[in-house]
C-alpha atoms as a PDB file:
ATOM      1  CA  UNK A   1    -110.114-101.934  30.884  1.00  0.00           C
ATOM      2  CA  UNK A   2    -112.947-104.215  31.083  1.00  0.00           C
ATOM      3  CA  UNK A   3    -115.768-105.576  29.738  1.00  0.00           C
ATOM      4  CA  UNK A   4    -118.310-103.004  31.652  1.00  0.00           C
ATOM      5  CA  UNK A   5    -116.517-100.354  29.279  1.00  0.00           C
ATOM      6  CA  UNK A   6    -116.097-102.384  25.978  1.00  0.00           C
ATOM      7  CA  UNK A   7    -118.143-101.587  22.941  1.00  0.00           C
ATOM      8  CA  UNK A   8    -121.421-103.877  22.187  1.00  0.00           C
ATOM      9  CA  UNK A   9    -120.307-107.386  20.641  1.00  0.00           C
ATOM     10  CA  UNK A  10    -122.621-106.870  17.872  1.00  0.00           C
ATOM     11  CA  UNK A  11    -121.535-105.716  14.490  1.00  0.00           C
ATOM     12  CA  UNK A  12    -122.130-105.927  10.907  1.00  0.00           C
ATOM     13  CA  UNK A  13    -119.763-109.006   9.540  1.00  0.00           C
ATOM     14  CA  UNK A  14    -119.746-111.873   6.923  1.00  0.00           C
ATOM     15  CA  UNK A  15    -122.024-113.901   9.462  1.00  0.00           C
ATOM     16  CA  UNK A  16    -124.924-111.183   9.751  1.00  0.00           C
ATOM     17  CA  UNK A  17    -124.871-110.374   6.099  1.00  0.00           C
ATOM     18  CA  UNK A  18    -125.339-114.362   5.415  1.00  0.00           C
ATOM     19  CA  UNK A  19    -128.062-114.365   8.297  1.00  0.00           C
ATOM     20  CA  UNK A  20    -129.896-111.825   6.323  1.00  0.00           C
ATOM     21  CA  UNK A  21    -129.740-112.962   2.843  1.00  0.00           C
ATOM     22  CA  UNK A  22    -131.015-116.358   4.345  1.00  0.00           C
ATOM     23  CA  UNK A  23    -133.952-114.581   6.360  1.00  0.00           C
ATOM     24  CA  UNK A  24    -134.597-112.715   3.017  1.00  0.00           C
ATOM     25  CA  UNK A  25    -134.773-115.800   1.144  1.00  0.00           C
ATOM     26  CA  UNK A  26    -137.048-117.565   3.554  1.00  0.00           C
ATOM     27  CA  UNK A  27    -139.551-114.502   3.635  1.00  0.00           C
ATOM     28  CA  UNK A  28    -139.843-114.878  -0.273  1.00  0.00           C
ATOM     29  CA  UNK A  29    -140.741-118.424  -0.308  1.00  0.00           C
ATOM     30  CA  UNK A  30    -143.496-118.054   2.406  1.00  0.00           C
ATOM     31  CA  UNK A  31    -145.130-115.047   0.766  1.00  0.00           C
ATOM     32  CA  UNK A  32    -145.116-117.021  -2.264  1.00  0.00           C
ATOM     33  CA  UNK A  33    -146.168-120.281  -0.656  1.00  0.00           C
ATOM     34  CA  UNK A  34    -148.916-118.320   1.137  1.00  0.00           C
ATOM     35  CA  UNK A  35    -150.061-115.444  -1.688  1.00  0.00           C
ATOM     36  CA  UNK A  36    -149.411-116.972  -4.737  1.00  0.00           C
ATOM     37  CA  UNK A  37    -148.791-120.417  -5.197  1.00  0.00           C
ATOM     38  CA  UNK A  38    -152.895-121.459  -4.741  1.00  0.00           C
ATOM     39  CA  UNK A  39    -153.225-119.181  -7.327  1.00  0.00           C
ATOM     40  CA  UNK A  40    -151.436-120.501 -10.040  1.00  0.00           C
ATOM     41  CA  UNK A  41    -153.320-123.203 -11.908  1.00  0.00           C
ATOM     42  CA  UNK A  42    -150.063-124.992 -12.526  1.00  0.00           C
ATOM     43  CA  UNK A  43    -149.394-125.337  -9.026  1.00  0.00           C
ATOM     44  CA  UNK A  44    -153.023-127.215  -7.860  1.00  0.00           C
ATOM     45  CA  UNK A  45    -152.637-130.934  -7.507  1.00  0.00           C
ATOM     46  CA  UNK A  46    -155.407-133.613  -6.654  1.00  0.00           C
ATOM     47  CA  UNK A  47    -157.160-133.208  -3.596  1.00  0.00           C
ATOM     48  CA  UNK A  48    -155.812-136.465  -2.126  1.00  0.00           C
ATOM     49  CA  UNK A  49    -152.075-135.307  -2.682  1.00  0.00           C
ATOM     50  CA  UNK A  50    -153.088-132.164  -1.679  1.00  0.00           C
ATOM     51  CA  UNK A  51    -151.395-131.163   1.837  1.00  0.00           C
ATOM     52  CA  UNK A  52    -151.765-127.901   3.807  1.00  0.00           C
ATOM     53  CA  UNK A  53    -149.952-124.525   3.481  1.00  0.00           C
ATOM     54  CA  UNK A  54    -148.670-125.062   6.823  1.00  0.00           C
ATOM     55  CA  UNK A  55    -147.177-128.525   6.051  1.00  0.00           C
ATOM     56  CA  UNK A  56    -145.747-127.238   2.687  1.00  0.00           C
ATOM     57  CA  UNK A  57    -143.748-124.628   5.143  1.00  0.00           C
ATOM     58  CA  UNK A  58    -143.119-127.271   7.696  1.00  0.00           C
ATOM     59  CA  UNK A  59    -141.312-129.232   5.288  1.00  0.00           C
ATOM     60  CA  UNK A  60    -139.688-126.817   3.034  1.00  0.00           C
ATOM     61  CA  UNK A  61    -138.144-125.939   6.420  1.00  0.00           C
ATOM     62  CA  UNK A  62    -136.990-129.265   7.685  1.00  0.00           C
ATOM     63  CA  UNK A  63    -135.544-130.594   4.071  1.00  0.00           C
ATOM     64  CA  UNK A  64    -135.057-126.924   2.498  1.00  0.00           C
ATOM     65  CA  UNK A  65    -136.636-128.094  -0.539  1.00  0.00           C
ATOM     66  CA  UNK A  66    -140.432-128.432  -1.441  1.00  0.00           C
ATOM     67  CA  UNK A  67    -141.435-132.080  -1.882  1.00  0.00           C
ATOM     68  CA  UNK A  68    -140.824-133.659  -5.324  1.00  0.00           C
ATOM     69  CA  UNK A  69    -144.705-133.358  -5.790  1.00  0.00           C
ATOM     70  CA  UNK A  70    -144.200-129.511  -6.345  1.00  0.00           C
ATOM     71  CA  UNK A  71    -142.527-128.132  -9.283  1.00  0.00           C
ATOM     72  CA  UNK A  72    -141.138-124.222  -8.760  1.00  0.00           C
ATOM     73  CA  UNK A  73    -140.065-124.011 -12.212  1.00  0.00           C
ATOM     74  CA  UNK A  74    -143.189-121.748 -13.351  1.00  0.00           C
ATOM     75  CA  UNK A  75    -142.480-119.291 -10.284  1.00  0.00           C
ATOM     76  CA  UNK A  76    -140.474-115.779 -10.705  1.00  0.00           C
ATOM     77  CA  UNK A  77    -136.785-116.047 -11.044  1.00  0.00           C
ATOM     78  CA  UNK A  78    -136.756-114.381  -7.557  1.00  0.00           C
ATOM     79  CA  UNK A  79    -138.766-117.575  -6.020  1.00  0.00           C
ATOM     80  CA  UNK A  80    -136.301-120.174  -7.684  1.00  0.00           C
ATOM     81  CA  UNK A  81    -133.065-118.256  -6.733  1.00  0.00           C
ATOM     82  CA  UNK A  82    -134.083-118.161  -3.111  1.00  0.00           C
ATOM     83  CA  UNK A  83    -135.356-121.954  -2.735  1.00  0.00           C
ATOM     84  CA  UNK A  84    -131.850-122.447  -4.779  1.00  0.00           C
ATOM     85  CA  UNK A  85    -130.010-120.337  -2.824  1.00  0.00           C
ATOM     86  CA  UNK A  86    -131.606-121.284   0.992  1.00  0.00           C
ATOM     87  CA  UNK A  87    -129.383-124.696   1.972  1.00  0.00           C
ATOM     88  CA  UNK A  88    -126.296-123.443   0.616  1.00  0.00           C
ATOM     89  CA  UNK A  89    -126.858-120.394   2.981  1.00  0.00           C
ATOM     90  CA  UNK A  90    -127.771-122.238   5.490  1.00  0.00           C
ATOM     91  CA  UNK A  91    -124.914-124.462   5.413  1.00  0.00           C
ATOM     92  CA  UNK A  92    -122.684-122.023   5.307  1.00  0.00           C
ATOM     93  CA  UNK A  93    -123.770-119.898   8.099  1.00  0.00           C
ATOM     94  CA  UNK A  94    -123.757-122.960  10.334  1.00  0.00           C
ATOM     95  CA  UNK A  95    -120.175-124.084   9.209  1.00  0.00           C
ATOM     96  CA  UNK A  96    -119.030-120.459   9.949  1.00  0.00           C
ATOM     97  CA  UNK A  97    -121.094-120.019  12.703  1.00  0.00           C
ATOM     98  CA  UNK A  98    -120.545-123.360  14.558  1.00  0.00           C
ATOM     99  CA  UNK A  99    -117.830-124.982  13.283  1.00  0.00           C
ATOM    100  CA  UNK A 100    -114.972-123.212  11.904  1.00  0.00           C
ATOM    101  CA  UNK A 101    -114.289-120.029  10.232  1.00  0.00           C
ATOM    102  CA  UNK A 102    -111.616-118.529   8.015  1.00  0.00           C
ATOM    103  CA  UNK A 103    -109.963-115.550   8.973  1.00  0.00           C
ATOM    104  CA  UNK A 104    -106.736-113.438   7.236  1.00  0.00           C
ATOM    105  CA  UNK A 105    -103.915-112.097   9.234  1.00  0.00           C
ATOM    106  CA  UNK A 106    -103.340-108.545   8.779  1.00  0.00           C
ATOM    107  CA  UNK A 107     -99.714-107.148   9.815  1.00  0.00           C
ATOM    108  CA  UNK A 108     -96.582-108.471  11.062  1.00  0.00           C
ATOM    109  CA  UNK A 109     -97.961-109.073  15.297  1.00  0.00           C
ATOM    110  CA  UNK A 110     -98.316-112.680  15.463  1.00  0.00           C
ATOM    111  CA  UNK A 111     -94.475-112.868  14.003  1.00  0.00           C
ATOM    112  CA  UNK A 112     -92.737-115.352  13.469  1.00  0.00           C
ATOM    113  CA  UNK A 113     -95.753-117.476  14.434  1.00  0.00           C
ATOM    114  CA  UNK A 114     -97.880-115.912  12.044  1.00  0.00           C
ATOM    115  CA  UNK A 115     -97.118-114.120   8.845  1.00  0.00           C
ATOM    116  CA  UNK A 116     -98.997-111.528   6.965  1.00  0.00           C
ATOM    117  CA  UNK A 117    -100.865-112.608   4.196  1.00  0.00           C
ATOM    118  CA  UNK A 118    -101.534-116.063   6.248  1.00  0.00           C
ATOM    119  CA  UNK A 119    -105.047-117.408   6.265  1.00  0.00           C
ATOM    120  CA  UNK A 120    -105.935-119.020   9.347  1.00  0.00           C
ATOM    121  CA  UNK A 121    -108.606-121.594  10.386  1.00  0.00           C
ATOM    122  CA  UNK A 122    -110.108-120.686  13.815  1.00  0.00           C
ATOM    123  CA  UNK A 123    -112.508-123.585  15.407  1.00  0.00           C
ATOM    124  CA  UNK A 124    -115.592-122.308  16.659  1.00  0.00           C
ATOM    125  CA  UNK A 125    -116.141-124.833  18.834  1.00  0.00           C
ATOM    126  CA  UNK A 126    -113.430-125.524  21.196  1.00  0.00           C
ATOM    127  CA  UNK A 127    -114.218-123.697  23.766  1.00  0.00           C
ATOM    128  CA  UNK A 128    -117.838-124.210  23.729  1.00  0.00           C
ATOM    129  CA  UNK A 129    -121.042-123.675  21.673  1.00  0.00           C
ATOM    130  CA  UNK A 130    -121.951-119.945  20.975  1.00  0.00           C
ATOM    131  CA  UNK A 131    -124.607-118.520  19.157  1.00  0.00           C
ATOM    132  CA  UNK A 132    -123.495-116.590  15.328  1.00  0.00           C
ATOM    133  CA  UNK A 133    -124.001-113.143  15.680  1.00  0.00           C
ATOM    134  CA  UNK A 134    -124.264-112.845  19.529  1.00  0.00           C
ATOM    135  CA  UNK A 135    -121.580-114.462  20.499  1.00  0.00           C
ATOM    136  CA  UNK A 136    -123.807-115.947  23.555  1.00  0.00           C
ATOM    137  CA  UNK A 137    -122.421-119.423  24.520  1.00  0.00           C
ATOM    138  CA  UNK A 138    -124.621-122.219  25.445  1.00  0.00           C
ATOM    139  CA  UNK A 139    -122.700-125.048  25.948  1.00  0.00           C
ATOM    140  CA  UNK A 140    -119.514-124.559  28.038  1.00  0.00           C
ATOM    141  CA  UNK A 141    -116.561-127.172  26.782  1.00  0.00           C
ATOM    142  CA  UNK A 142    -113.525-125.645  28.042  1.00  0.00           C
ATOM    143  CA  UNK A 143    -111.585-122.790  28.439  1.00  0.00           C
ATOM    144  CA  UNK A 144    -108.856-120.691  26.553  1.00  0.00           C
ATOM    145  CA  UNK A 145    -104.866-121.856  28.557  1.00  0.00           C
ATOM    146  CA  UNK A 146    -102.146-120.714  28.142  1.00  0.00           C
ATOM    147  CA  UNK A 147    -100.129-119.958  24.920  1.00  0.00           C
ATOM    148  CA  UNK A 148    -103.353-120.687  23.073  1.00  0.00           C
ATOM    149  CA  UNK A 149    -103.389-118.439  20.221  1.00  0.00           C
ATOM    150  CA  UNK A 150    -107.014-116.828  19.756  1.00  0.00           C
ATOM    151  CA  UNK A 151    -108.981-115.009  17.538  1.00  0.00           C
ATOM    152  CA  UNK A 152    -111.685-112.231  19.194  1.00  0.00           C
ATOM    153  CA  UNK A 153    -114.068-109.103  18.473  1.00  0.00           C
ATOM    154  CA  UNK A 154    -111.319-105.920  19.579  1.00  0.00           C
ATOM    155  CA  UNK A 155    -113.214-104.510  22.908  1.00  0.00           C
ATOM    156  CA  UNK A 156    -113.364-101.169  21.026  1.00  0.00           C
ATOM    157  CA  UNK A 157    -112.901 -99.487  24.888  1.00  0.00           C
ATOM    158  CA  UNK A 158    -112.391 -96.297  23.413  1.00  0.00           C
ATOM    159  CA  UNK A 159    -114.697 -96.541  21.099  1.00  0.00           C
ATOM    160  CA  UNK A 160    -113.070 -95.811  18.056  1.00  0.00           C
ATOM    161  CA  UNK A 161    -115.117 -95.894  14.828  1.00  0.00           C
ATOM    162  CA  UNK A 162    -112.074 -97.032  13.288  1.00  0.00           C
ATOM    163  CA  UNK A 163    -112.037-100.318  15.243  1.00  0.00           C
ATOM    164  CA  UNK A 164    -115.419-100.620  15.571  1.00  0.00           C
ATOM    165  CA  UNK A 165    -116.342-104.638  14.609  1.00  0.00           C
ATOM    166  CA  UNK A 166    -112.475-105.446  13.922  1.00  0.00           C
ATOM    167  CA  UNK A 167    -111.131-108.963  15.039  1.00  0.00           C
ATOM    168  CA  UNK A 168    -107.580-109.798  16.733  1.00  0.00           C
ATOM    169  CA  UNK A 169    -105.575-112.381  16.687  1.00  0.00           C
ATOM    170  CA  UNK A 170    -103.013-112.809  20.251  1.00  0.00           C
ATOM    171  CA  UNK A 171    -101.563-115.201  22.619  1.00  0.00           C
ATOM    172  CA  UNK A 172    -102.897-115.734  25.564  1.00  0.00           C
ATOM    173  CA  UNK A 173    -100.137-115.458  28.180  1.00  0.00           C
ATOM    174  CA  UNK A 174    -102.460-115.233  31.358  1.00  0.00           C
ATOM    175  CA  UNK A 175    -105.989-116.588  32.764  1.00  0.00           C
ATOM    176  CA  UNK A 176    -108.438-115.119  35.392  1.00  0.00           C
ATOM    177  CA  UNK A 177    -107.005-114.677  38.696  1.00  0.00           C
ATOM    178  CA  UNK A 178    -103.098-115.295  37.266  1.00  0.00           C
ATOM    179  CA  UNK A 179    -101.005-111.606  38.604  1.00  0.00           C
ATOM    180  CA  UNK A 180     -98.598-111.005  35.581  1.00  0.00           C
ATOM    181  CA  UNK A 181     -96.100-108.005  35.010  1.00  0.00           C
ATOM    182  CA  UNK A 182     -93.613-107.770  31.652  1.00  0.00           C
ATOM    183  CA  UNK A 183     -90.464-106.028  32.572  1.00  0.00           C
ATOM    184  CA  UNK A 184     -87.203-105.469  30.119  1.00  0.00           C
ATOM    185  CA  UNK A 185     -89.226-108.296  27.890  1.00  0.00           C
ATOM    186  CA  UNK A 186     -89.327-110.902  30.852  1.00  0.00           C
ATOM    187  CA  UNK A 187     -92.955-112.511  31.342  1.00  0.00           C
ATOM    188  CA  UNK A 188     -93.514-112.959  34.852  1.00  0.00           C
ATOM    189  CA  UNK A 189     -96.552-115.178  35.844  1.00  0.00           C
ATOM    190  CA  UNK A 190     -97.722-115.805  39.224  1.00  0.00           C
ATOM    191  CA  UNK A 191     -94.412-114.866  40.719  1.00  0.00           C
ATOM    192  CA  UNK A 192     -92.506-117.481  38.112  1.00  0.00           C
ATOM    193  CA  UNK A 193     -90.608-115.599  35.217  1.00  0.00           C
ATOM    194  CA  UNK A 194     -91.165-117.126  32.212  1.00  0.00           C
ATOM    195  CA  UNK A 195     -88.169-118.797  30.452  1.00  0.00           C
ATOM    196  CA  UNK A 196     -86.863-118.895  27.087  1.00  0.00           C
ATOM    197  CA  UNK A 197     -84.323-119.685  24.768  1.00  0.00           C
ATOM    198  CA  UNK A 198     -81.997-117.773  22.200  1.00  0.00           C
ATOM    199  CA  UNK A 199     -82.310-118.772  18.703  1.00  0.00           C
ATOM    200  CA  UNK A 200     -80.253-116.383  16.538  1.00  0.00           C
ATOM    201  CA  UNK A 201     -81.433-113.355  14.756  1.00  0.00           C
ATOM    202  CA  UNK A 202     -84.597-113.526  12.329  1.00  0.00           C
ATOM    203  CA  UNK A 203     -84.571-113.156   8.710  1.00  0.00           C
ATOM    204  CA  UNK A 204     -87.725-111.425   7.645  1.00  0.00           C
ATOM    205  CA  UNK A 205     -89.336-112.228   4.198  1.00  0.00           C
ATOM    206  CA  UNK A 206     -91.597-110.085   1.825  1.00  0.00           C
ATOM    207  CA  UNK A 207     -93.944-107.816   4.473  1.00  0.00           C
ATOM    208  CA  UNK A 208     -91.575-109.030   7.498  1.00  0.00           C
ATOM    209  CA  UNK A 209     -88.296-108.213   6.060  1.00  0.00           C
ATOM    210  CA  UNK A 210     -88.279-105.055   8.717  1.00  0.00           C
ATOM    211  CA  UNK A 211     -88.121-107.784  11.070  1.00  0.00           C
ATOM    212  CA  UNK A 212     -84.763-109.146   9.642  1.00  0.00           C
ATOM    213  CA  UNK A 213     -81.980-108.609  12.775  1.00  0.00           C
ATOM    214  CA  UNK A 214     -84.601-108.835  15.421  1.00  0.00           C
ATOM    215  CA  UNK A 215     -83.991-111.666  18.173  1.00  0.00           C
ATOM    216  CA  UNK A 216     -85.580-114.906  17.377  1.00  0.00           C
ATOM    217  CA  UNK A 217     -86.225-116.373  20.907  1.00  0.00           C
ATOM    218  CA  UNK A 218     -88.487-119.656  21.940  1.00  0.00           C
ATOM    219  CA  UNK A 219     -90.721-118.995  25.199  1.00  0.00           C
ATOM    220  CA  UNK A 220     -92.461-121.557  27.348  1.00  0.00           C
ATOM    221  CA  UNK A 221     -95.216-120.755  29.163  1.00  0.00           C
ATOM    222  CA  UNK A 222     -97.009-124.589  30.940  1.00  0.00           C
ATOM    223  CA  UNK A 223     -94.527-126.504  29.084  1.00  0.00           C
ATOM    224  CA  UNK A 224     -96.034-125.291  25.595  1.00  0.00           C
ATOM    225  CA  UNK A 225     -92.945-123.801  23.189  1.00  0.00           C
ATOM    226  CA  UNK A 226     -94.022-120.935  21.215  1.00  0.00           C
ATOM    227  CA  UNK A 227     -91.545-118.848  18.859  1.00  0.00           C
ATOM    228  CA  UNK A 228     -91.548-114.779  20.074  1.00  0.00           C
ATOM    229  CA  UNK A 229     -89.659-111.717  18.355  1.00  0.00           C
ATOM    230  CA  UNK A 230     -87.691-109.221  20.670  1.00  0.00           C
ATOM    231  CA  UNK A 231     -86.422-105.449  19.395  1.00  0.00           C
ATOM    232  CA  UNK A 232     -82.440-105.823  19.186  1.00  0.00           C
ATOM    233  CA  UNK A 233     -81.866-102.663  20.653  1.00  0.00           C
ATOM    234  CA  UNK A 234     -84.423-101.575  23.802  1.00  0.00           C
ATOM    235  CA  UNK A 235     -87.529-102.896  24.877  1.00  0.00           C
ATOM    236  CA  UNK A 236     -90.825-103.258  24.039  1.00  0.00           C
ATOM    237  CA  UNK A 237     -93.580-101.705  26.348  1.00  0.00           C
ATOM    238  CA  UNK A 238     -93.375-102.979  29.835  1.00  0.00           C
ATOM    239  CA  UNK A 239     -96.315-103.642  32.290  1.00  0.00           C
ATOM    240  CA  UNK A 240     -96.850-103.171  36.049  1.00  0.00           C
ATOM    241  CA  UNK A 241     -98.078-106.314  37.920  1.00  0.00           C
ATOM    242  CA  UNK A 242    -101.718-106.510  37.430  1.00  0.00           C
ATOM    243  CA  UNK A 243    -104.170-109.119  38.187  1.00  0.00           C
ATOM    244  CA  UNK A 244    -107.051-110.226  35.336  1.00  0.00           C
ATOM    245  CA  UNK A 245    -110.029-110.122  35.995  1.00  0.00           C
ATOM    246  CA  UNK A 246    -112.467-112.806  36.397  1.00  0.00           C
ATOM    247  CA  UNK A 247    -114.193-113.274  32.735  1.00  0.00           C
ATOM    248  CA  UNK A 248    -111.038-111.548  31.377  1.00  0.00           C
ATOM    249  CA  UNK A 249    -107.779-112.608  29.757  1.00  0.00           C
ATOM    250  CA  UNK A 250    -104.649-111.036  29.240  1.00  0.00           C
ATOM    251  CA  UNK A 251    -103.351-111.663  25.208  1.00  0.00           C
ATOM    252  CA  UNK A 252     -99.801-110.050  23.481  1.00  0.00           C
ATOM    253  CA  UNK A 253     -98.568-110.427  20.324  1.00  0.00           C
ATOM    254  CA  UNK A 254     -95.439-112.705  19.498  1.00  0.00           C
ATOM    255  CA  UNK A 255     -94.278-109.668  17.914  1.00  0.00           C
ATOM    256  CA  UNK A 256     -93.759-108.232  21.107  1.00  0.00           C
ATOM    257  CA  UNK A 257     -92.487-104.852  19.770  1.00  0.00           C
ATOM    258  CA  UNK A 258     -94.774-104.405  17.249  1.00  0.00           C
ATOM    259  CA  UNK A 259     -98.416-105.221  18.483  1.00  0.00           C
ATOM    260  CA  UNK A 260    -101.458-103.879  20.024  1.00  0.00           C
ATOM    261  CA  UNK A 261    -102.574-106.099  22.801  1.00  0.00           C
ATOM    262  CA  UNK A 262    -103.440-106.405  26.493  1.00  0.00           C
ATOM    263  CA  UNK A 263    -100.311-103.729  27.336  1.00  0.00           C
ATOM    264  CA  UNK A 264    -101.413-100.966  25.848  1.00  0.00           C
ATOM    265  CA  UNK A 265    -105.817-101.291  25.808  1.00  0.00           C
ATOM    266  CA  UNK A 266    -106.699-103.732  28.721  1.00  0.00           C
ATOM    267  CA  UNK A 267    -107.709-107.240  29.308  1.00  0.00           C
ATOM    268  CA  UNK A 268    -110.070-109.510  26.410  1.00  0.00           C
ATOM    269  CA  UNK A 269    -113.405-110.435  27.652  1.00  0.00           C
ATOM    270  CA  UNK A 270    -114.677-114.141  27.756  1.00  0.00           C
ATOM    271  CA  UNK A 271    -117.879-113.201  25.833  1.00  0.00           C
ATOM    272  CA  UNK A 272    -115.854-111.537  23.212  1.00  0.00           C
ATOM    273  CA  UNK A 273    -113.453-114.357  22.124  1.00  0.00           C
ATOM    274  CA  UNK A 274    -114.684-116.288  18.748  1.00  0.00           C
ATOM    275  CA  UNK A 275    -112.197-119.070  19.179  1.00  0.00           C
ATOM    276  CA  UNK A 276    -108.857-120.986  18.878  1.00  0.00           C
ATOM    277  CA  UNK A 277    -106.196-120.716  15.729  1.00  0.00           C
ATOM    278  CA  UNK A 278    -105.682-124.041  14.741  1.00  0.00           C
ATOM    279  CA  UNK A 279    -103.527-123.766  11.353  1.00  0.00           C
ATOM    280  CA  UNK A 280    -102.821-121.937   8.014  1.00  0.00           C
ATOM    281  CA  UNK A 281    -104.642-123.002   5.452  1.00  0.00           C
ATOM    282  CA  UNK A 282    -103.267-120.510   2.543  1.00  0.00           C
ATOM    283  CA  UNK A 283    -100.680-118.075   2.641  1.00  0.00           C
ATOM    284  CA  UNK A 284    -100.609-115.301  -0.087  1.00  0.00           C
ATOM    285  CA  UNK A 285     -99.456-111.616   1.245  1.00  0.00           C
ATOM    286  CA  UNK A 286    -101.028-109.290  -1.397  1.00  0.00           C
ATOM    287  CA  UNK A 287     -98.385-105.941  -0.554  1.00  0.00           C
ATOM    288  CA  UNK A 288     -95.934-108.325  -2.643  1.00  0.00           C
ATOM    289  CA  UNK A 289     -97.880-110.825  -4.725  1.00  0.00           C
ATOM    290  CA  UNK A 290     -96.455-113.931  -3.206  1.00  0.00           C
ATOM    291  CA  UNK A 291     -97.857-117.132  -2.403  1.00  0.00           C
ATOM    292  CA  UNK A 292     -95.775-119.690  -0.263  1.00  0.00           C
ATOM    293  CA  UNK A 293     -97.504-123.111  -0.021  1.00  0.00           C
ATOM    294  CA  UNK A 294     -94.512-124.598   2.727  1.00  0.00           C
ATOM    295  CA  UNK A 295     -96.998-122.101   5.453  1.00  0.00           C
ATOM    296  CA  UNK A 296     -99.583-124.347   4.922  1.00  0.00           C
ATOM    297  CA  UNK A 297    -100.555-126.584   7.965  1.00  0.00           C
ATOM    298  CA  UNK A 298    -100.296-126.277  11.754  1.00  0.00           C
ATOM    299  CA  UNK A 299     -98.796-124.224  13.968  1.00  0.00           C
ATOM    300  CA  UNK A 300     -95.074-125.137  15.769  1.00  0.00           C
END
C-alpha cells in the first residue's frame, strides 16, 4: 500500500488541541482590545502615551504581553487567564511542534530496543522543518537511513476507525528504490543478506517477560548494530521481494514476531513520518507499577 490509499494526515492530537486553545486565547484578547478596553475608564491613558488599537495588537503579538503602560488587572478573569496563558502556549506548541516531542511506547514491538512503558524523545527536526498539524515540510535537511528508528502517523490504509490518528514507532530497514525480501527471518537488501550475530536467549522483565526464551540476536544493517528478537520455534511473517516506492519506506519492528509493520500493511509515506527516536527519557510501565531509571538515556 501507498500513500494514494492512506488515510488524510490530519487528526485531532495534543498539537491541534494546543493550536486551538492558543487561537482561542488570542481571539479573547482582540475582542477585548477592540470592544472593550476604550471603554473602561481605567484603561484611558494621556493622549501623548496613547498608541493605536492596531499597535496595541501589533505588539501584544510580537512580545505576547501588553506594554508595561497597560494594566489588565481590572479586565474579566477570562481576559487575564488568556494573556497569562498565551506564551506558555505558544512555547509549547513550538517546542512540540518544531523541536522535539515526547511520545510513550505502547507494547512489547520495538523489543529489546524499546520497552513498554518507555518514554521516548523524538526530534522534530532532523529530517527537516515541517509544519505542526500538517505535517507539510519546508525545509528539507536530510533523510530517514537505515536502522534509524522513527516515529510516524499509522497510514490508516484500511481505514480503520480504530487506528484512525495513532502513531508508530519502527525501524527503518529499507529506503526508496532499495528491493528487500525477509525469508526464514533473514533480511535481504539489495541482493546482500543482512548479517547478524547470536547473543543468547532473552530474559523478559515486567510486560516483556513473554519474551523470556526468545533469541536475542544483534543485526547490522550499513554498519549500524541494532539488538532484534527472533521466535525460538518458527518464523515470523516472511515477505516476497518488493521494491519501495519512491516517497515510501519500508519499517519492522525489532520484535520481529510480534509487530505490525511494513509486512503485514504496506510501505510508510515520507509526508507521514514525524521524526527520529533519539532516547528514553523516563521509563515507568503502568500494567505493573514499575519505574526503572537505568532505561534512561540513549539508545545502543
Amino acid at each position: 500500500m501507498t500513500i494514494e490509499y492512506a488515510e488524510s494526515f490530519f487528526a485531532w492530537d495534543v498539537l491541534s488541541w494546543l493550536f486551538l486553545a492558543m487561537l482561542l486565547a488570542i481571539v479573547i484578547v482582540l475582542i477585548d482590545l477592540l470592544f472593550f478596553s476604550k471603554k473602561n475608564p481605567e484603561s484611558e491613558i494621556k493622549v501623548t502615551e496613547e498608541r493605536s488599537t492596531f499597535s496595541k495588537i501589533c505588539y501584544f503579538l510580537i512580545f505576547l504581553k501588553f506594554s508595561k503602560s497597560e494594566k489588565y488587572r481590572h479586565r474579566p478573569k477570562v481576559v487575564q487567564w488568556s494573556i497569562e496563558l498565551f506564551p506558555v502556549l505558544l512555547l509549547v506548541l513550538v517546542f512540540r511542534g518544531f523541536i522535539f516531542e515526547p511520545f510513550r511506547v505502547p507494547s512489547n514491538s520495538m523489543m529489546p530496543t524499546l520497552l513498554t512503558g518507555d518514554f521516548i524523545l523524538v526530534n522534530k527536526f532532523n529530517y527537516g522543518l515541517r509544519l505542526p498539524l500538517l505535517n507539510s515540510k519546508i525545509i528539507d535537511f536530510s533523510d530517514p537511513e537505515r536502522g534509524d528508528i522513527i516515529v510516524f502517523r499509522y497510514p490508516n490504509y484500511e481505514h480503520s476507525a480504530g487506528y484512525s490518528g495513532v502513531d508508530f514507532i519502527k525501524r527503518v530497514v529499507a529506503l526508496p528504490g532499495d528491493t528487500i525480501s525477509y525469508e526464514k527471518d533473514k533480511l535481504t537488501v539489495n541482493g546482500e543478506t543482512i548479517d547478524y550475530r547470536k547473543i543468547g536467549d532473552y530474559q523478559g522483565v515486567d510486560s516483556g517477560k513473554a519474551m523470556s526464551g526468545y533469541r536475542h540476536v544483534r543485526e547490522i544493517i550499513d554498519q549500524a548494530n541494532h539488538d532484534i528478537l527472533l521466535h525460538p520455534l518458527g518464523h515470523s511473517r516472511e515477505l516476497s521481494k518488493t521494491t519501495v516506492p519512491e516517497g515510501h519506506y519500508f519499517v519492522m519492528g525489532d520484535n520481529r514476531s510480534h509487530s505490525s509493520d511494513s509486512r503485514f500493511w504496506g510501505y510508510v509515506p515520507e509526508d507521514y513520518i514525524l521524526g527520529r527516536a533519539i532516547g528514553i527519557w523516563m521509563h515507568w510501565d503502568w500494567n505493573h507499577n514499575t519505574m526503572q531509571f537505568s532505561r534512561i538515556g540513549g539508545f545502543d
